[in-house]
Structures are given as C-alpha cells and as structure tokens.
N, C-alpha and C. Protein backbone atom coordinates (compact mmCIF):
# COMPACT_ATOMS: atom_id res chain seq x y z
N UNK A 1 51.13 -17.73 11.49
CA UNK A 1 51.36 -17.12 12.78
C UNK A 1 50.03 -16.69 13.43
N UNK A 2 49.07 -16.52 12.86
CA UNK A 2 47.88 -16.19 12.92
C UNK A 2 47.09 -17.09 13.72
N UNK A 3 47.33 -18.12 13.82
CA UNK A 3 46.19 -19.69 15.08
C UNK A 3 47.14 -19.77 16.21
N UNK A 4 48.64 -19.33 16.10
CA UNK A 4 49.21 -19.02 17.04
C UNK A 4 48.84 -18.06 17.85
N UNK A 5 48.82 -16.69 17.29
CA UNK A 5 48.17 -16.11 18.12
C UNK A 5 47.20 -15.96 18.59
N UNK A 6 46.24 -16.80 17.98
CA UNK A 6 44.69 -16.77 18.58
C UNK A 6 44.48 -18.13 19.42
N UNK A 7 45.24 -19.03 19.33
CA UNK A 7 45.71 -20.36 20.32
C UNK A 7 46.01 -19.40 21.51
N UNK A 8 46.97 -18.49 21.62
CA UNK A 8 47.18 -17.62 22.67
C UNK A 8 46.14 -17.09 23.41
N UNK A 9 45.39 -16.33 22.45
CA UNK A 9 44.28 -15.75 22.84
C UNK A 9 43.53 -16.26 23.38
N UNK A 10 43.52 -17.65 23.00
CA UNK A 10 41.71 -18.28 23.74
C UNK A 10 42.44 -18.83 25.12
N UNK A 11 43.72 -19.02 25.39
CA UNK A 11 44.03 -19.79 26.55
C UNK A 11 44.22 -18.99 27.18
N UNK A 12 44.41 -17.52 27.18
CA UNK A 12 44.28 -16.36 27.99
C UNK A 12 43.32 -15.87 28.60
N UNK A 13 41.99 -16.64 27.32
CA UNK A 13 40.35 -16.47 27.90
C UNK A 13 39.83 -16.94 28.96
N UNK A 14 40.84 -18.47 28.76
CA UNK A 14 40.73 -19.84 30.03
C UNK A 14 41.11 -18.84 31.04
N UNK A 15 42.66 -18.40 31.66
CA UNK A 15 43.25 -17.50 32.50
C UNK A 15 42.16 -16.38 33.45
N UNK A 16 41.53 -15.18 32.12
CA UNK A 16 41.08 -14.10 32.97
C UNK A 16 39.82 -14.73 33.04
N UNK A 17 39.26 -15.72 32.50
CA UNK A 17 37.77 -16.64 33.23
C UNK A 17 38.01 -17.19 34.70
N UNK A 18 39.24 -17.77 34.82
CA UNK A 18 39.61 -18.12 36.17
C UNK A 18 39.84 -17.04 37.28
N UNK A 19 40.75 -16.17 36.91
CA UNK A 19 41.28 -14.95 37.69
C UNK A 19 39.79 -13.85 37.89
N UNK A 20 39.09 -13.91 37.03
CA UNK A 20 37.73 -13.38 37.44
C UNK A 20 36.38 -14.26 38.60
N UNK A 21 36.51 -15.37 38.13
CA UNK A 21 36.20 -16.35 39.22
C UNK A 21 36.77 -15.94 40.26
N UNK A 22 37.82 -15.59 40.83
CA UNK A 22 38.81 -15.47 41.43
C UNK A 22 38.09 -13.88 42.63
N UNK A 23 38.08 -13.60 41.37
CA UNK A 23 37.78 -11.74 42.15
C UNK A 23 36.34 -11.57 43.00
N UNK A 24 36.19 -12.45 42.71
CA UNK A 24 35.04 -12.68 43.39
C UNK A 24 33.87 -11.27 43.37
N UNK A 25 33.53 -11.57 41.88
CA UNK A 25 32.81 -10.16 41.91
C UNK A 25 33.48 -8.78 41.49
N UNK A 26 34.87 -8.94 41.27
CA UNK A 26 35.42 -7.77 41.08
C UNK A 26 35.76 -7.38 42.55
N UNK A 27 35.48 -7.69 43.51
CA UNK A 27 35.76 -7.78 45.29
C UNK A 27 37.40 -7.39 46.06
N UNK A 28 37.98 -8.20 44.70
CA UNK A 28 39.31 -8.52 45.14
C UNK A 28 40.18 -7.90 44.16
N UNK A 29 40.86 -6.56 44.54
CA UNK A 29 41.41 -6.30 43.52
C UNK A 29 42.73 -6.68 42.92
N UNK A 30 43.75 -7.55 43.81
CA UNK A 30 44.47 -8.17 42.78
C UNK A 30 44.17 -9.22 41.35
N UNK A 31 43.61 -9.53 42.15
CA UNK A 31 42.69 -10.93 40.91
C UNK A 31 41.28 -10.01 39.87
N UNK A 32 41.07 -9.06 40.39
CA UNK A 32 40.01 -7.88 39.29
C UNK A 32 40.93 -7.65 38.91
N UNK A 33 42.32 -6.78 38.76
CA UNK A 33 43.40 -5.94 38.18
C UNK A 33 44.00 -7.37 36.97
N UNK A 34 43.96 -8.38 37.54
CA UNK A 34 44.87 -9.36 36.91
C UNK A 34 43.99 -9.99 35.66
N UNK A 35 42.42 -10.01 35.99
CA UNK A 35 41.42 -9.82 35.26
C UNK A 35 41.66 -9.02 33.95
N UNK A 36 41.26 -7.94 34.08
CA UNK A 36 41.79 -6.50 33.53
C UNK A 36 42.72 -7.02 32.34
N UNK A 37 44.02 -7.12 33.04
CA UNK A 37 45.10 -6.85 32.13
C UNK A 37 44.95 -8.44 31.29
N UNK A 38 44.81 -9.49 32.10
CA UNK A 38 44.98 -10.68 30.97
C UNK A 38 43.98 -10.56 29.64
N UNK A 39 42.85 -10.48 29.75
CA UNK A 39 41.43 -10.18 28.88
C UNK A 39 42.11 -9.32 27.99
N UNK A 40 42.89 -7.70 27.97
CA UNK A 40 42.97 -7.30 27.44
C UNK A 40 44.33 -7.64 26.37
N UNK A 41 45.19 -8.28 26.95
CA UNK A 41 46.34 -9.25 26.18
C UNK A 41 45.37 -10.43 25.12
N UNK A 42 44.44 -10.73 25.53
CA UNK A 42 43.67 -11.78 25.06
C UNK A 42 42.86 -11.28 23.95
N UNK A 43 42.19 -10.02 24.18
CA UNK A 43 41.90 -9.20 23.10
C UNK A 43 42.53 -8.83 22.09
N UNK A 44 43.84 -8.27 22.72
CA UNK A 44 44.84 -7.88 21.87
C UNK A 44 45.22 -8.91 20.50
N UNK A 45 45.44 -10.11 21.44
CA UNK A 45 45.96 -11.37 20.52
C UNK A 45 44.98 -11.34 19.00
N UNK A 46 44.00 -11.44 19.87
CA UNK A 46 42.23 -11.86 18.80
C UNK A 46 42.34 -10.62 17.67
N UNK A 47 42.66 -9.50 18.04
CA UNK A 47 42.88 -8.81 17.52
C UNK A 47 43.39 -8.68 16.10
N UNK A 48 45.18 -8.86 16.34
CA UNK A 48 46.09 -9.60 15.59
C UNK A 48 45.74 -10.37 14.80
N UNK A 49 45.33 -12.00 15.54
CA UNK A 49 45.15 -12.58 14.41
C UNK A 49 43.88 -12.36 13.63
N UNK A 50 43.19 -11.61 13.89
CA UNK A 50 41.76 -10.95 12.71
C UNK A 50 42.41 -10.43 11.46
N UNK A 51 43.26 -10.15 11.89
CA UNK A 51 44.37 -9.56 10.52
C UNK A 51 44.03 -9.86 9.56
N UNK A 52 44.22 -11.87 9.47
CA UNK A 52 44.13 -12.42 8.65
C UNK A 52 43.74 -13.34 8.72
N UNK A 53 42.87 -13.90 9.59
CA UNK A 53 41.46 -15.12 9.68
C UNK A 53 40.16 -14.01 9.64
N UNK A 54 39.47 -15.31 8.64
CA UNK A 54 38.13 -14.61 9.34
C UNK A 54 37.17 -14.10 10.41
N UNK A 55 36.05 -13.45 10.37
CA UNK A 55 35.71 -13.14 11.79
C UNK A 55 35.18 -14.10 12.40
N UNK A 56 34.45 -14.85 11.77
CA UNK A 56 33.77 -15.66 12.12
C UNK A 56 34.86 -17.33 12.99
N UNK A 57 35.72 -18.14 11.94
CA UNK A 57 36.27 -18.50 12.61
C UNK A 57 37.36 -18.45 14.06
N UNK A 58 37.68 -17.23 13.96
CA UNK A 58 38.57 -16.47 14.71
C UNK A 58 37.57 -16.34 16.04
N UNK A 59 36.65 -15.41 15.87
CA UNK A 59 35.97 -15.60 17.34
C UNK A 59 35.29 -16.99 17.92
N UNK A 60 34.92 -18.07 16.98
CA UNK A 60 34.38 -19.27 17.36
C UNK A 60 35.45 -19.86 17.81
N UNK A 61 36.61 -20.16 17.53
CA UNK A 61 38.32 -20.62 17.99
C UNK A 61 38.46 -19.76 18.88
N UNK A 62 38.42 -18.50 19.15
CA UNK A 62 38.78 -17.92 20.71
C UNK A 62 37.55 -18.34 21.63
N UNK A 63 36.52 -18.42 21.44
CA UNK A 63 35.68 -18.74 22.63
C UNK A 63 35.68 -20.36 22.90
N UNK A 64 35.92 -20.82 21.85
CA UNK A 64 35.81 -22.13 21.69
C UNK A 64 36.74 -22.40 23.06
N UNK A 65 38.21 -22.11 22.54
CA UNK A 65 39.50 -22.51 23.24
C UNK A 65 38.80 -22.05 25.17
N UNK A 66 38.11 -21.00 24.73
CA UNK A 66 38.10 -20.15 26.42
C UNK A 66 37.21 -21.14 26.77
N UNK A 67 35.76 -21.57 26.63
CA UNK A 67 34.87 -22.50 26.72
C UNK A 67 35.59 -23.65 27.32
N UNK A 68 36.26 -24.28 26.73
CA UNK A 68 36.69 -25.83 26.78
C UNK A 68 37.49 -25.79 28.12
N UNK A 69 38.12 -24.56 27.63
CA UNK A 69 39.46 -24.61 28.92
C UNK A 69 38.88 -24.14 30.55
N UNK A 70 38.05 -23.22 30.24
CA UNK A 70 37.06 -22.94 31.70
C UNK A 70 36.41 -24.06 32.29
N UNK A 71 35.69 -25.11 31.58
CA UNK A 71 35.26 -26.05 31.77
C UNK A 71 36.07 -26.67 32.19
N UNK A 72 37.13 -27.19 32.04
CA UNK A 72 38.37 -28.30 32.03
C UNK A 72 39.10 -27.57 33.38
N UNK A 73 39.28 -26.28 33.72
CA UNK A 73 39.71 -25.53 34.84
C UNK A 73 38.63 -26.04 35.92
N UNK A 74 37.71 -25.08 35.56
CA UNK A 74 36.48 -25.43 36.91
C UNK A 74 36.59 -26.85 37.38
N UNK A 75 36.56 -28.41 36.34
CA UNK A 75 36.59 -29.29 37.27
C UNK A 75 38.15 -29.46 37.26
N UNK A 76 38.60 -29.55 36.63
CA UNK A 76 40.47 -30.24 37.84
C UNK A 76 40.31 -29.20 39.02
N UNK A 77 40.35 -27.71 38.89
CA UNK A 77 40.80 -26.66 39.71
C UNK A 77 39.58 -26.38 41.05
N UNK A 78 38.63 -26.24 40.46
CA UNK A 78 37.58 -25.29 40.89
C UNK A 78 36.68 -26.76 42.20
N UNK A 79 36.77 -28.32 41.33
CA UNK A 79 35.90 -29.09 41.48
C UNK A 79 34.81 -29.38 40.76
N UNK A 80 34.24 -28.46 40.27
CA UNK A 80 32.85 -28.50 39.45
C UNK A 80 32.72 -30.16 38.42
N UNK A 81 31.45 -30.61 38.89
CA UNK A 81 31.00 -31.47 38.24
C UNK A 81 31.39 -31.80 36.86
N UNK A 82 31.69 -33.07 36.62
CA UNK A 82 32.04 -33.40 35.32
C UNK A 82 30.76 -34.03 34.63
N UNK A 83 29.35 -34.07 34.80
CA UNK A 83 28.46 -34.85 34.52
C UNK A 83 28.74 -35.16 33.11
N UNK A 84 28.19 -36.22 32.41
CA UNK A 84 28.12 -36.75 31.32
C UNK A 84 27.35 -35.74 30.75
N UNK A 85 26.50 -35.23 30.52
CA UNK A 85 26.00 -33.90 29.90
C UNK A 85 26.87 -32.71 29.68
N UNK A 86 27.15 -32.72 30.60
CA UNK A 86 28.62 -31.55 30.43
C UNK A 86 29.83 -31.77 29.59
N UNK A 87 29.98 -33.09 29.68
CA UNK A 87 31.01 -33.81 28.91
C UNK A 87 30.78 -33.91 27.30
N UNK A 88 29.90 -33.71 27.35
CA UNK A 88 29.07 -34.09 25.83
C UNK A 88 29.03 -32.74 25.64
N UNK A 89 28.53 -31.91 25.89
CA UNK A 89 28.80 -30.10 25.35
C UNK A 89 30.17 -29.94 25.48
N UNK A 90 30.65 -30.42 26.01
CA UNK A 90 32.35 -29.80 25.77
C UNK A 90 32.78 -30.08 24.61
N UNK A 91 32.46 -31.58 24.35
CA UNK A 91 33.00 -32.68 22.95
C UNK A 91 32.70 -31.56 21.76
N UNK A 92 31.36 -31.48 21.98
CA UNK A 92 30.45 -31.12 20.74
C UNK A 92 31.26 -29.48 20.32
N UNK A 93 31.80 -28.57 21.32
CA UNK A 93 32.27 -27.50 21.17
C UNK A 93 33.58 -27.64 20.71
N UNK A 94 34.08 -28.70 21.05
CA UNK A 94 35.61 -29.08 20.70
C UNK A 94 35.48 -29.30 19.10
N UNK A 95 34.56 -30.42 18.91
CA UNK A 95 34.32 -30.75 17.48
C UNK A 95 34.03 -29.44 16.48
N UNK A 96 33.35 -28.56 17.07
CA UNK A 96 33.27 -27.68 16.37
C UNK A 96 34.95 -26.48 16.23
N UNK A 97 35.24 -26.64 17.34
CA UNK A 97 37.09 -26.14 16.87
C UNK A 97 37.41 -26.34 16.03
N UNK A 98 37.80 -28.33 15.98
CA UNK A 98 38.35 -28.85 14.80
C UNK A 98 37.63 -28.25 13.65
N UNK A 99 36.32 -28.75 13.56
CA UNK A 99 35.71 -28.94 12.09
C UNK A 99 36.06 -27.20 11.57
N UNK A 100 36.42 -25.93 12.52
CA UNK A 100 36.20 -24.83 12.23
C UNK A 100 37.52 -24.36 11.27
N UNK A 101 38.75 -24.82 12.08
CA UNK A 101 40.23 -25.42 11.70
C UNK A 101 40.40 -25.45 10.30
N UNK A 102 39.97 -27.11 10.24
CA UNK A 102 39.85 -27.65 8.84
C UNK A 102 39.16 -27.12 7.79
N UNK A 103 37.73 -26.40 7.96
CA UNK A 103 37.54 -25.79 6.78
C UNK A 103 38.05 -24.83 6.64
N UNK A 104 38.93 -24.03 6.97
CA UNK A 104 39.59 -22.65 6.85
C UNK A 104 40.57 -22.66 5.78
C-alpha cells in the first residue's frame, strides 16, 4: 500500500507544481490556496508511505514522479519545449524511478 501512496504523492507534486505555476507568484489566491492544500495532501501521502519505504527511495520516487510529470504538464499544457535534451533528462530520471523500484 505503501508505492500507492507515494504514486499518489508524486502526482499531487505534478498538480501543486502546476497550480503554483498557476498563482502566478502566489498573486492569485485561488490557485496559491489550491497550492497550499494539494502540496500538503502530497506531503501527507510521502509521509505515510515513509512508514515503511526507505527515505531515500521514497523521496527520489516522489520527486521523481513530480519531475517527470511537471515536465510532461509544461509541454502538453503549458507548451514548453520538448527539445531532445530535455527529453533525455526526463528518460534518464524516469530510469532512475524504475531502477529505484526494482532494487527495493
């Protein structure tokens, strides 16, 4: 139950990364407030599953997931460049998910 909840967690990271984009600075306070509360559900999660993953994998899998998914937001959503360089740090962060996964 434990990658479940931290699967949760990191796609919540994706969420208040966007909704902070969003606030433009903290500017806007529905999207700052919505900020706020998702991050801290997202914390919460990370939290939880620390229970019983390590620290180390557990926070590299939550940023990992937030990383990949911000990236993958910004260009479908946002527009932001997909350059082949970019594409290749995403891979390489992804790979490191998996490989983080599997040795656990």
């Amino acid at each position: 139950m434990a990658w479940v909840f931290l699967t949760i967690a990191g796609l919540l990271e994706v969420v208040w990364a966007f909704t902070m984009k969003q606030s433009d600075g903290f500017t806007r306070p529905v999207e700052t407030l919505l900020t706020i509360v998702i991050a801290l559900c997202s914390f919460g999660l990370l939290a939880v599953a620390m229970r019983s993953l390590p620290l180390g994998t557990a926070y590299m899998v939550w940023t990992g997931i937030g990383a990949v998914g911000a990236f993958i937001v910004g260009i479908v959503i946002l527009g932001e460049a997909a350059t082949l360089s970019r594409l290749i740090a995403a891979g390489l962060i992804l790979a490191g998910i998996v490989t983080m996964k599997l040795s656990h």
